[in-house]
C-alpha atoms as a PDB file:
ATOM      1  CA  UNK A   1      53.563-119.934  55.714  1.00  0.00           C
ATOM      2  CA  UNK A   2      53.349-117.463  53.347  1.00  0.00           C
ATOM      3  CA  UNK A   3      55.364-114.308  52.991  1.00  0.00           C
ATOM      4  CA  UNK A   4      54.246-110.360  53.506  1.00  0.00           C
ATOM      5  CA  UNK A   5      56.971-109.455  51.003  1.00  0.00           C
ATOM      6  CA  UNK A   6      55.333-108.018  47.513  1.00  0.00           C
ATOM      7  CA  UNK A   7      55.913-109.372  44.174  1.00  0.00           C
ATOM      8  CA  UNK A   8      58.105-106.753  43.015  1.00  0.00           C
ATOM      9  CA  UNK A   9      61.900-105.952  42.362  1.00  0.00           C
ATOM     10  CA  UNK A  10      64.389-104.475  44.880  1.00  0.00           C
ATOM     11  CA  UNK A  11      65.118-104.852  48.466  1.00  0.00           C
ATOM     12  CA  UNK A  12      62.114-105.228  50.818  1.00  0.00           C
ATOM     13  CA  UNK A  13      62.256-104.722  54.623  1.00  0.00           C
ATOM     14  CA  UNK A  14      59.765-104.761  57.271  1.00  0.00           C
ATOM     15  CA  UNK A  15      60.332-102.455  60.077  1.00  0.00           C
ATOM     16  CA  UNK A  16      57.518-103.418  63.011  1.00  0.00           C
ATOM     17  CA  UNK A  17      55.032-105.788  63.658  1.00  0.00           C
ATOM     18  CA  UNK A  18      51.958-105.748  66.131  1.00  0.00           C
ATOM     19  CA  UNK A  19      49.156-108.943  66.524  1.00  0.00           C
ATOM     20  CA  UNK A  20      46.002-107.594  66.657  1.00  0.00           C
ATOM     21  CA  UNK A  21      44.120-107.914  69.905  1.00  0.00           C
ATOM     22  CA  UNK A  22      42.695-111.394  69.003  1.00  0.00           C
ATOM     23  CA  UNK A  23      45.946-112.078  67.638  1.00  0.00           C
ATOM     24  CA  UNK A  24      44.651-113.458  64.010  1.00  0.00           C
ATOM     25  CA  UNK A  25      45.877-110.545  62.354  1.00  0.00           C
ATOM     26  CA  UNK A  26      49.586-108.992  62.314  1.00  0.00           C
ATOM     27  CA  UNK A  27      49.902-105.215  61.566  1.00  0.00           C
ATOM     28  CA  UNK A  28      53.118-104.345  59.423  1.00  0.00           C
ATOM     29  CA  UNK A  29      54.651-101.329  58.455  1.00  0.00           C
ATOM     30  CA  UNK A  30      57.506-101.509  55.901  1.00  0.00           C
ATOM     31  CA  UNK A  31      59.958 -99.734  53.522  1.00  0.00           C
ATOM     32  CA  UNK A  32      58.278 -99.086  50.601  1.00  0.00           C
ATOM     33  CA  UNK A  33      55.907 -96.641  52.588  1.00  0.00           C
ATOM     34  CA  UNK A  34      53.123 -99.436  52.618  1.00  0.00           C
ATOM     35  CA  UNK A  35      51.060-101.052  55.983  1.00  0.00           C
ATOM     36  CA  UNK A  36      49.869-104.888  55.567  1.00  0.00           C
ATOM     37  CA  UNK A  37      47.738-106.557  56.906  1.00  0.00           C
ATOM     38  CA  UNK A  38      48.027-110.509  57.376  1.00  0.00           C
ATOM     39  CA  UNK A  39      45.943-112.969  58.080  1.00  0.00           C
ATOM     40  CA  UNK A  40      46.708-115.887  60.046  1.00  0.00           C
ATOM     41  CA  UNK A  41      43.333-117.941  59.380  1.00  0.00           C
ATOM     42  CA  UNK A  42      43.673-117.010  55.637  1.00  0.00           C
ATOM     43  CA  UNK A  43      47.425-117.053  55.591  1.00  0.00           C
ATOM     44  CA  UNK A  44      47.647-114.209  53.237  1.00  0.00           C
ATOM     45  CA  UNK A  45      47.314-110.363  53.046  1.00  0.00           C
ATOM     46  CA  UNK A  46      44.055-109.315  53.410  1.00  0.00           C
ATOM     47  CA  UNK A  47      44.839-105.384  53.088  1.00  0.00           C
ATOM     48  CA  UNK A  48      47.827-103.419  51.989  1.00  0.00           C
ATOM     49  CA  UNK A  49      47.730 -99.585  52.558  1.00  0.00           C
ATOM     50  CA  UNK A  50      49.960 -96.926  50.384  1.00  0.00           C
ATOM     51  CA  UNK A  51      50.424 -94.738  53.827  1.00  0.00           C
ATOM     52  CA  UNK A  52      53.624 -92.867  53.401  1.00  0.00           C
ATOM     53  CA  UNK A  53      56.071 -91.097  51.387  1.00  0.00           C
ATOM     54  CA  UNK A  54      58.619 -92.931  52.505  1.00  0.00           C
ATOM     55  CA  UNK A  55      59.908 -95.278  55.066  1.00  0.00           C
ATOM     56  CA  UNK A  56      56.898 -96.921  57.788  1.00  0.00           C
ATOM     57  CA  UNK A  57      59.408 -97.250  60.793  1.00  0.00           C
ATOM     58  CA  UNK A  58      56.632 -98.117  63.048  1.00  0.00           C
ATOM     59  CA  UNK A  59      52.803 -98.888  63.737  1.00  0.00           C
ATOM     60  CA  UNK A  60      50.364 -99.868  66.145  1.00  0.00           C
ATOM     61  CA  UNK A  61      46.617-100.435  67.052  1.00  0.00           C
ATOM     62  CA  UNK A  62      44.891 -97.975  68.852  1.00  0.00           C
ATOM     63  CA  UNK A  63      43.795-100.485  71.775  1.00  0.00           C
ATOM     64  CA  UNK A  64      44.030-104.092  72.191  1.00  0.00           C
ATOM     65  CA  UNK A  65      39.962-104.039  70.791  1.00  0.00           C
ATOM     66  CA  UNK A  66      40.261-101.639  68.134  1.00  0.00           C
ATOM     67  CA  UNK A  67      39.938-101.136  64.682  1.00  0.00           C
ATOM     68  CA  UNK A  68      42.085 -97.746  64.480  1.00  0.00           C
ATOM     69  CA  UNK A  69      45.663 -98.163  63.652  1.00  0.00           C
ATOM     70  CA  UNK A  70      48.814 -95.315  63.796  1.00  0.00           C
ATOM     71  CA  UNK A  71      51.618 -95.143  61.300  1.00  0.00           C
ATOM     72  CA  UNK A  72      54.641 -92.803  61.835  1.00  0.00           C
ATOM     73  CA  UNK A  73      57.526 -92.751  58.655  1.00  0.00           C
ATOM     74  CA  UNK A  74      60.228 -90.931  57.627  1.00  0.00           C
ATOM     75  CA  UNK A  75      58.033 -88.170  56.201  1.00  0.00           C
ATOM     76  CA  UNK A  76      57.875 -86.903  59.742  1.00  0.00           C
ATOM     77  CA  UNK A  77      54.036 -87.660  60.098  1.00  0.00           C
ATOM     78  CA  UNK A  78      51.711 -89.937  62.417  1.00  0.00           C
ATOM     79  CA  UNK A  79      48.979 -91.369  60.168  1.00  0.00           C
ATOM     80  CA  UNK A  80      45.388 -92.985  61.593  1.00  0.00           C
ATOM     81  CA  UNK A  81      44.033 -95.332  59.719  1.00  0.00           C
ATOM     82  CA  UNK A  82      40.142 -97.092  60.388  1.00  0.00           C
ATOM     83  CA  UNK A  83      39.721-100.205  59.049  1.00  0.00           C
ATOM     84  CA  UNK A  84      36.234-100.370  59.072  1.00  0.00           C
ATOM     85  CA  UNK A  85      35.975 -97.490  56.551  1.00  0.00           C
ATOM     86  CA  UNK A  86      38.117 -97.801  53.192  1.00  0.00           C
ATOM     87  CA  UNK A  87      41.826 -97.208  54.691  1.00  0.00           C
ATOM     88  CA  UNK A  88      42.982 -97.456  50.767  1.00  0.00           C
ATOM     89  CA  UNK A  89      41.714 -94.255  50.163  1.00  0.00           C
ATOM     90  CA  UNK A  90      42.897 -91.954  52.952  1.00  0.00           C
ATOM     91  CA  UNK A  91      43.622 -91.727  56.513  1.00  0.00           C
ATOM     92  CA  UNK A  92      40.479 -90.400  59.116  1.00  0.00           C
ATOM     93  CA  UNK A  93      43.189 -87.801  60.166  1.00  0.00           C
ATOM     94  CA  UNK A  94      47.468 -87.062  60.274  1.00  0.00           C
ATOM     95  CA  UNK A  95      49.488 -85.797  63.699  1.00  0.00           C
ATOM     96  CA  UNK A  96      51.715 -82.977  62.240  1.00  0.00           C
ATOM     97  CA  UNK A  97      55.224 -81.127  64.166  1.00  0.00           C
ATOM     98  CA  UNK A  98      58.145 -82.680  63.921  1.00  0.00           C
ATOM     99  CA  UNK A  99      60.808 -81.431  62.364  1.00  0.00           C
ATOM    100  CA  UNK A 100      62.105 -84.895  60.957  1.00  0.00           C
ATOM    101  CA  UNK A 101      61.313 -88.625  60.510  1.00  0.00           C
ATOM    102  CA  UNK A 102      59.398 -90.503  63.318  1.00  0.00           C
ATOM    103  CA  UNK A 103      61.271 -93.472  64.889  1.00  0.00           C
ATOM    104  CA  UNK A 104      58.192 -95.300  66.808  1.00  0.00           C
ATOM    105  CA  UNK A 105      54.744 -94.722  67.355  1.00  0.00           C
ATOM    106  CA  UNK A 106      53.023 -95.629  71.147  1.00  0.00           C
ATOM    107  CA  UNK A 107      49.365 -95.925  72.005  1.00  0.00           C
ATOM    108  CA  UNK A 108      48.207 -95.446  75.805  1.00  0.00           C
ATOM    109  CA  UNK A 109      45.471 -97.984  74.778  1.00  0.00           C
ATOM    110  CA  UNK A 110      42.574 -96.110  75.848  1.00  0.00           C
ATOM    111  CA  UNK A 111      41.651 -95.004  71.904  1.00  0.00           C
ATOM    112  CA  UNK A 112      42.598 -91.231  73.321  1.00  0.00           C
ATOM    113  CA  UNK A 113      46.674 -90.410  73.628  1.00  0.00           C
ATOM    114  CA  UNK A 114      49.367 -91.550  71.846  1.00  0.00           C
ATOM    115  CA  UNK A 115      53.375 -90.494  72.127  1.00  0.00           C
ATOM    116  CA  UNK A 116      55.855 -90.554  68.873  1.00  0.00           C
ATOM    117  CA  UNK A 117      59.716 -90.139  68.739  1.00  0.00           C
ATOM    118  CA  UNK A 118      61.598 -88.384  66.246  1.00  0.00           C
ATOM    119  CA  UNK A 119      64.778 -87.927  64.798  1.00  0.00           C
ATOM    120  CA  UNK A 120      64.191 -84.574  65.297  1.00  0.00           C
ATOM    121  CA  UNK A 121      65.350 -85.280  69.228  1.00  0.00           C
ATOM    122  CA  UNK A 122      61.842 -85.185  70.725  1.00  0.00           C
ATOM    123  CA  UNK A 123      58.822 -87.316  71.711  1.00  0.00           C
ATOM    124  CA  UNK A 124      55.510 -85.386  71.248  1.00  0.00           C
ATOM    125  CA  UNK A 125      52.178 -86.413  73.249  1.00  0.00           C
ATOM    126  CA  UNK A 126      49.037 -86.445  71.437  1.00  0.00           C
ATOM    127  CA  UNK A 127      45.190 -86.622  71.381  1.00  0.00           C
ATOM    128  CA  UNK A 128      43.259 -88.497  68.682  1.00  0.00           C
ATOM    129  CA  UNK A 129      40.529 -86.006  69.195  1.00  0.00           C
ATOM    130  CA  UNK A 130      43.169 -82.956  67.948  1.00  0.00           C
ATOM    131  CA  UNK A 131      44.494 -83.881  64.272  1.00  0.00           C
ATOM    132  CA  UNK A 132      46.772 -81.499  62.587  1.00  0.00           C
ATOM    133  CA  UNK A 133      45.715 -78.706  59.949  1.00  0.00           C
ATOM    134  CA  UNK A 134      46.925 -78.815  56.474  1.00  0.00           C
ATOM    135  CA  UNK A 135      49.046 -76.066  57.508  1.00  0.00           C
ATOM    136  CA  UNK A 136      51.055 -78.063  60.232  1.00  0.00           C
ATOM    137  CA  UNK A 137      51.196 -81.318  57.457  1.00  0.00           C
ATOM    138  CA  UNK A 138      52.894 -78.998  54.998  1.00  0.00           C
ATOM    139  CA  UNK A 139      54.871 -77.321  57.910  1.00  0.00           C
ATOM    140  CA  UNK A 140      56.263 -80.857  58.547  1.00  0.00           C
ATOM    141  CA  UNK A 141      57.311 -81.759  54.909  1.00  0.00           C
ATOM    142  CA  UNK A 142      59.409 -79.103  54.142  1.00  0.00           C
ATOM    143  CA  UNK A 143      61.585 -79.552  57.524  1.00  0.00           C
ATOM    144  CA  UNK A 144      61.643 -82.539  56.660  1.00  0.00           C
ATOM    145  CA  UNK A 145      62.710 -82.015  53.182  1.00  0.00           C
ATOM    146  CA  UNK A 146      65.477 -80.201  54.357  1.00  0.00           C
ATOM    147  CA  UNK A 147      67.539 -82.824  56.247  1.00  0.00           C
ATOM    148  CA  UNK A 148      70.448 -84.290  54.680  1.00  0.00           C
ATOM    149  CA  UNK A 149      71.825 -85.882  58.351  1.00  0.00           C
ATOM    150  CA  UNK A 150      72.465 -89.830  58.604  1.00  0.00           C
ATOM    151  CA  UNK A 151      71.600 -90.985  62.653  1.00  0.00           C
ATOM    152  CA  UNK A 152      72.975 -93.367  62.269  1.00  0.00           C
ATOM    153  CA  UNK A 153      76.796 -91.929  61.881  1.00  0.00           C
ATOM    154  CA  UNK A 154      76.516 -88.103  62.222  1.00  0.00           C
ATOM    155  CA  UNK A 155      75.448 -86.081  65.169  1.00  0.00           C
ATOM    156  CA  UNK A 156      71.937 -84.071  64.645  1.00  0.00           C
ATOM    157  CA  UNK A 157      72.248 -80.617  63.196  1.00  0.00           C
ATOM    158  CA  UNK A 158      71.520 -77.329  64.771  1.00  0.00           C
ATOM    159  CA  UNK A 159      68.427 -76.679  62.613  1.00  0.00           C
ATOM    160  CA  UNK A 160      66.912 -79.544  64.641  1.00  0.00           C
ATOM    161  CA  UNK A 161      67.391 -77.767  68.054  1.00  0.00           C
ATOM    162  CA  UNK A 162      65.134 -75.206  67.837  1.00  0.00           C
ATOM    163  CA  UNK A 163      62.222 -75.227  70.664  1.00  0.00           C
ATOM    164  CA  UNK A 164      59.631 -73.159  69.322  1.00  0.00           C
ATOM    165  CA  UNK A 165      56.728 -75.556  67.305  1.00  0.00           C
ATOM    166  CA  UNK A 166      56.143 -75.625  64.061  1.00  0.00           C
ATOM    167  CA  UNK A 167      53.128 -73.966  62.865  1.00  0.00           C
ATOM    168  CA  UNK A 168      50.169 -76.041  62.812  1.00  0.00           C
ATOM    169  CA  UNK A 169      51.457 -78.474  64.933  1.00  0.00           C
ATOM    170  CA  UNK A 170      48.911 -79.622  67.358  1.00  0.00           C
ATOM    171  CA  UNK A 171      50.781 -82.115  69.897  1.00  0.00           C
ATOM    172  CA  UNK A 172      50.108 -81.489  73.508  1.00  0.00           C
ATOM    173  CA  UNK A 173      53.239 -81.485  75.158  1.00  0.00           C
ATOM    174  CA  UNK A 174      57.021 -81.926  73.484  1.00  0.00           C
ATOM    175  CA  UNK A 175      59.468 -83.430  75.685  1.00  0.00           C
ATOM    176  CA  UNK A 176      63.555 -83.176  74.995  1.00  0.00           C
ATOM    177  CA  UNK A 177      66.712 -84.256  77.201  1.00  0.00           C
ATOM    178  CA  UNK A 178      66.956 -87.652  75.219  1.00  0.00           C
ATOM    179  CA  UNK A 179      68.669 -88.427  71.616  1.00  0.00           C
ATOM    180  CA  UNK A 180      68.117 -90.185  68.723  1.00  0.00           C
ATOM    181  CA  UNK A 181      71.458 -91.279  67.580  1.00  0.00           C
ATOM    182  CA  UNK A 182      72.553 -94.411  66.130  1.00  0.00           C
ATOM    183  CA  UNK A 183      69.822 -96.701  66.541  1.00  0.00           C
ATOM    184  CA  UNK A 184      65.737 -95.585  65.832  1.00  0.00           C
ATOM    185  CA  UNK A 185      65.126 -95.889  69.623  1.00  0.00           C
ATOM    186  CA  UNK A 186      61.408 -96.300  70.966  1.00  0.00           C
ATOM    187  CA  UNK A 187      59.111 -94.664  73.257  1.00  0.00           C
ATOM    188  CA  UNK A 188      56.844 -96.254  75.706  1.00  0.00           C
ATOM    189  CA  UNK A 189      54.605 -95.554  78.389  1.00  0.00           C
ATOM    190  CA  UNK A 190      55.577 -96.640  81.338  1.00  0.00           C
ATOM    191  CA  UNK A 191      53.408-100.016  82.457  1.00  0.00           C
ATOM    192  CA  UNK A 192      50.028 -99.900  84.379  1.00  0.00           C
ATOM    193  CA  UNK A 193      51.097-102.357  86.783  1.00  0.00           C
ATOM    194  CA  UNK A 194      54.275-100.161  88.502  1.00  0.00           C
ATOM    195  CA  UNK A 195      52.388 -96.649  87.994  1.00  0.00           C
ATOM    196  CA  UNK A 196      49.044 -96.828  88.863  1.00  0.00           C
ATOM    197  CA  UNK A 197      46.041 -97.234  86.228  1.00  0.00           C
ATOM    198  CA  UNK A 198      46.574 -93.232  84.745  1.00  0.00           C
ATOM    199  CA  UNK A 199      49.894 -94.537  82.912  1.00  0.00           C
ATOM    200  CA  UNK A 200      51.162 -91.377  82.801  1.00  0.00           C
ATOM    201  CA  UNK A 201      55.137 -91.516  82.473  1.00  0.00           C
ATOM    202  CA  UNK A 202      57.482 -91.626  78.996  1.00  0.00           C
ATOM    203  CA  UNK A 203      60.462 -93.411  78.764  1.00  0.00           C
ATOM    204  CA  UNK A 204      63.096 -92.623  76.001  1.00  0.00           C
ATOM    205  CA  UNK A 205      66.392 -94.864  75.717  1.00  0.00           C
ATOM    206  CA  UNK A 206      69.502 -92.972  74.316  1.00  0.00           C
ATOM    207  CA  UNK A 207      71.546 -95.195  72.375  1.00  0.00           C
ATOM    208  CA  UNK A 208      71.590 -98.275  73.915  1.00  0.00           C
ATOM    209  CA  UNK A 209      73.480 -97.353  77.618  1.00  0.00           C
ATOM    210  CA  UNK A 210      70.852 -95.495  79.645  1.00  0.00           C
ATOM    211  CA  UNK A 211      67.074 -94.619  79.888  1.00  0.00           C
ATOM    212  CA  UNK A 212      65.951 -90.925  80.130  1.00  0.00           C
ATOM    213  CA  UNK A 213      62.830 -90.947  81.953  1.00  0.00           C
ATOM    214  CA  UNK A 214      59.942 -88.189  81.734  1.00  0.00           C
ATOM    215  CA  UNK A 215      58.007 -88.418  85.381  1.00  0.00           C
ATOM    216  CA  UNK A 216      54.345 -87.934  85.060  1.00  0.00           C
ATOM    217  CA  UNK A 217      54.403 -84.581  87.262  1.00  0.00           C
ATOM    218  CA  UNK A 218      55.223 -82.828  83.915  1.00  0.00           C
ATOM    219  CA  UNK A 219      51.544 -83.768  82.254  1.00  0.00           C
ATOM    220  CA  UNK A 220      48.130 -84.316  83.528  1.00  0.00           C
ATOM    221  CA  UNK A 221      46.046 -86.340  81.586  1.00  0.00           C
ATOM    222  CA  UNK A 222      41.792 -85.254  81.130  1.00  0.00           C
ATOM    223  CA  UNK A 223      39.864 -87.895  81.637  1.00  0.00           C
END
């Protein structure tokens, strides 16, 4: 089987994977701020993407069916990629308002909402019909730019607990009451099967001892 790993010098890690729907292609995101694309049938990459400035911590497909994929790095940005167009070039649009790097990245599957987590100590909702300005994008690199914490070992500063949005940022809703500390936890929402078809609910685990849990009665979603 051959490897996703480049040909190049240095450590190389690979952060998430995701088969696509009909499960002959696998969707990575990595550490040199790349996505790849491999192909089982060819047993190669068939497409590797320069998508962030830093860090790919997580990715995704839009649905099971589509052709849209989400990135979300340490840059503190949510990239969308379509395949069908030239995805090497640019992405069809960015999600912009954290205030630090982006731990996972969740599609509802419908090709509409999507949640990401941050280290910033939030998980933001959004709509793939509502991209961020180049206002909000720039907003988001210099908080970014100025945080020197580790998660991994140090508690998150104060600048990070500020409530009011960033300008630009065009999220829906931001939820807190969970933290980021330690590991790069994940966000889901919550499974058709055990609430109903509108799949409405967020979960957020903090550390690795509980689950904080979001109940749907604080969003409505438009059909």
């Amino acid at each position: 089987m051959a490897s996703i790993r480049p040909d190049c010098d240095g450590n190389f890690g690979v952060f998430a994977v995701k088969f696509s729907g009909d499960g002959r292609n696998v969707l990575a995101s990595a550490n040199d701020g790349c996505l790849y694309i491999y192909s089982r049938d060819r047993n190669e990459v068939i497409l590797k993407i320069q998508a962030h400035e830093d860090d790919v911590n997580s990715t995704c497909y839009s649905s099971m069916a589509s052709q849209v994929v989400f990135s979300a790095g340490d840059d503190g940005q949510c990239k969308v990629w379509d395949l069908r167009c030239n995805p090497r070039s640019c992405p069809v649009g960015v999600f912009a308002g954290h205030r630090d790097g982006i731990s996972h990245v969740e599609s509802k599957g419908d090709d509409r909402y999507l949640i990401t987590n941050s280290k910033d100590q939030t998980i933001k909702l959004w709509d793939l019909r509502q991209f961020s300005s180049c206002t909000g994008i720039e907003r988001t690199r210099s908080s970014v730019s100025q945080q020197y914490w580790d998660y991994r070992w140090q508690d998150a500063p104060r600048n990070l607990k500020k409530t009011d949005k960033l300008r630009g940022d065009s999220s829906i809703t931001t939820y807190r009451g969970h933290r980021v500390l330690q590991t790069a936890i994940r966000c889901r929402f919550s499974p058709t099967e055990t609430t109903g078809n509108v799949r409405n609910c967020l979960l957020g685990i903090r550390g690795s001892r509980s689950v904080t849990f979001f109940p749907s009665a604080t969003f409505t979603l438009a059909r």
